[in-house]
Protein backbone atom coordinates (compact mmCIF):
# COMPACT_ATOMS: atom_id res chain seq x y z
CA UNK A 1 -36.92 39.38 17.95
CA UNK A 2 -33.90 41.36 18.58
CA UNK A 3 -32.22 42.75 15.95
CA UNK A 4 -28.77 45.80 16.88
CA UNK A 5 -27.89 45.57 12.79
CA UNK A 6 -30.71 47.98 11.07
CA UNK A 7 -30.62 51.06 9.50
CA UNK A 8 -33.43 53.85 9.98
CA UNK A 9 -34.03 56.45 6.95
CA UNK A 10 -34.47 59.93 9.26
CA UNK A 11 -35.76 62.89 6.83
CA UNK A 12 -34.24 66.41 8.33
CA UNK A 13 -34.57 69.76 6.71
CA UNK A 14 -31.59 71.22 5.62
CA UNK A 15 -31.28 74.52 3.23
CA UNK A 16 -31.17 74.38 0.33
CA UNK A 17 -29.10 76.17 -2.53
CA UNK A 18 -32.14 79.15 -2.84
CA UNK A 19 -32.29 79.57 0.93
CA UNK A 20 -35.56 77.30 1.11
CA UNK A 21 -35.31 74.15 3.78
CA UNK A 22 -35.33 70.86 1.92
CA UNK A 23 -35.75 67.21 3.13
CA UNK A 24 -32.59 65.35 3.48
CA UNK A 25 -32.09 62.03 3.87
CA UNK A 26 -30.08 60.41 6.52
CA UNK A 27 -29.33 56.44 7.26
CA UNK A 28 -29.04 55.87 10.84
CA UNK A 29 -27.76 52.77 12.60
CA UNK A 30 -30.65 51.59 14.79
CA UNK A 31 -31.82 48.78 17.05
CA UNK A 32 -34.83 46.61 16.56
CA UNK A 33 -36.59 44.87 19.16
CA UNK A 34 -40.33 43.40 18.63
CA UNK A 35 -42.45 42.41 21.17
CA UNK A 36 -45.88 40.49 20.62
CA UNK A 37 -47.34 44.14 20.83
CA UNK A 38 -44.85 46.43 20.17
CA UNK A 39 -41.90 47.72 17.58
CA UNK A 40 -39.15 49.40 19.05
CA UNK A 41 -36.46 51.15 17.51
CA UNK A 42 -33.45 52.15 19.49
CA UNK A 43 -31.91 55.05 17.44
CA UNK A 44 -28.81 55.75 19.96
CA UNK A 45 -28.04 55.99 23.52
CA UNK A 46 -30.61 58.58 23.96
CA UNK A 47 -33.09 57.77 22.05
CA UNK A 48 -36.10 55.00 21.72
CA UNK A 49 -38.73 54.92 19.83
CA UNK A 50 -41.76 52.35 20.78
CA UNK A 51 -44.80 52.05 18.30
CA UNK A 52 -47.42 49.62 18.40
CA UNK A 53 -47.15 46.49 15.95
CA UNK A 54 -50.41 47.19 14.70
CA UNK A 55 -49.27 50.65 12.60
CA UNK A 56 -46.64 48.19 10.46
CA UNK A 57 -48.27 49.08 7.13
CA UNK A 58 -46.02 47.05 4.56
CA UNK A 59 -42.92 45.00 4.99
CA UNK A 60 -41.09 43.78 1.91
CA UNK A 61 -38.43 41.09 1.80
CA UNK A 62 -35.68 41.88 -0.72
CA UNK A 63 -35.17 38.82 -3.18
CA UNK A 64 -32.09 39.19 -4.19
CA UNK A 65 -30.01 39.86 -0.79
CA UNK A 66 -30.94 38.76 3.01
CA UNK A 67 -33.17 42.08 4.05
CA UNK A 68 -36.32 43.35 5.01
CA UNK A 69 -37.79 46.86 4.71
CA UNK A 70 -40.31 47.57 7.23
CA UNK A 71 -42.78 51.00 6.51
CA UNK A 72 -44.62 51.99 9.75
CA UNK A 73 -46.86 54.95 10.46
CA UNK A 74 -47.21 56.44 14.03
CA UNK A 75 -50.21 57.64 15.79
CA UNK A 76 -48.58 61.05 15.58
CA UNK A 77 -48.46 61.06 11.79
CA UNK A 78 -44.77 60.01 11.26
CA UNK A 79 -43.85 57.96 8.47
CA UNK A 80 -40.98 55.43 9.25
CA UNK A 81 -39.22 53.08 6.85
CA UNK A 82 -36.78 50.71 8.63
CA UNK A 83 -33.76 48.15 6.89
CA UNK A 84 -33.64 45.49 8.55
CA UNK A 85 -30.67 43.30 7.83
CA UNK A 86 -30.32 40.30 10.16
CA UNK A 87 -32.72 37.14 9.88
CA UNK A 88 -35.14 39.28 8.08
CA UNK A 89 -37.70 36.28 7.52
CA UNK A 90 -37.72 35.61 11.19
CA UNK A 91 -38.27 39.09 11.51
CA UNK A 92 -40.85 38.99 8.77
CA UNK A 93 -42.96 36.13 10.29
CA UNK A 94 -42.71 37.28 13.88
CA UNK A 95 -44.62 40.61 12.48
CA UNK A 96 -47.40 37.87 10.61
CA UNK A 97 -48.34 36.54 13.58
């Protein structure tokens, strides 16, 4: 499954109004490609990330428009939640297999 129309929510710090760093939230335009053992997301020209399939912890299919949003966590401890916008039910039932 190939997918070049997702979006990937990146949390950076950024400072805050008291001087303190707080998490901001940033949509990114991503790639999506899934292998039969792997998930990975191509952020921009300089920058892939590969996971294994088997640290997809939820994927939920929005009802009311054509989308997916996939919640992953990495062996390193990184949470990653990832919109995925085209054929999301292929998309969904390539990850059930």
């Amino acid at each position: 499954f190939w997918s070049p129309r997702c979006e990937l929510v990146r949390v950076d710090g950024a400072d805050g109004s008291d001087g303190r760093q707080e998490p901001n939230l940033r949509l990114i335009r991503a790639g999506l490609l899934l292998t039969t053992a792997q998930l990975c997301v191509l952020a921009d020209a300089g920058n892939a990330y590969v996971m294994d399939i088997a640290s997809v912890q939820a994927v939920e299919e929005a009802r009311s428009r054509p989308s997916a949003l996939v919640t992953i966590a990495s062996t390193s401890g990184h949470i990653w939640q990832i919109h995925v916008r085209d054929e999301p039910g292929e998309f969904v039932a390539h990850l059930r297999r």
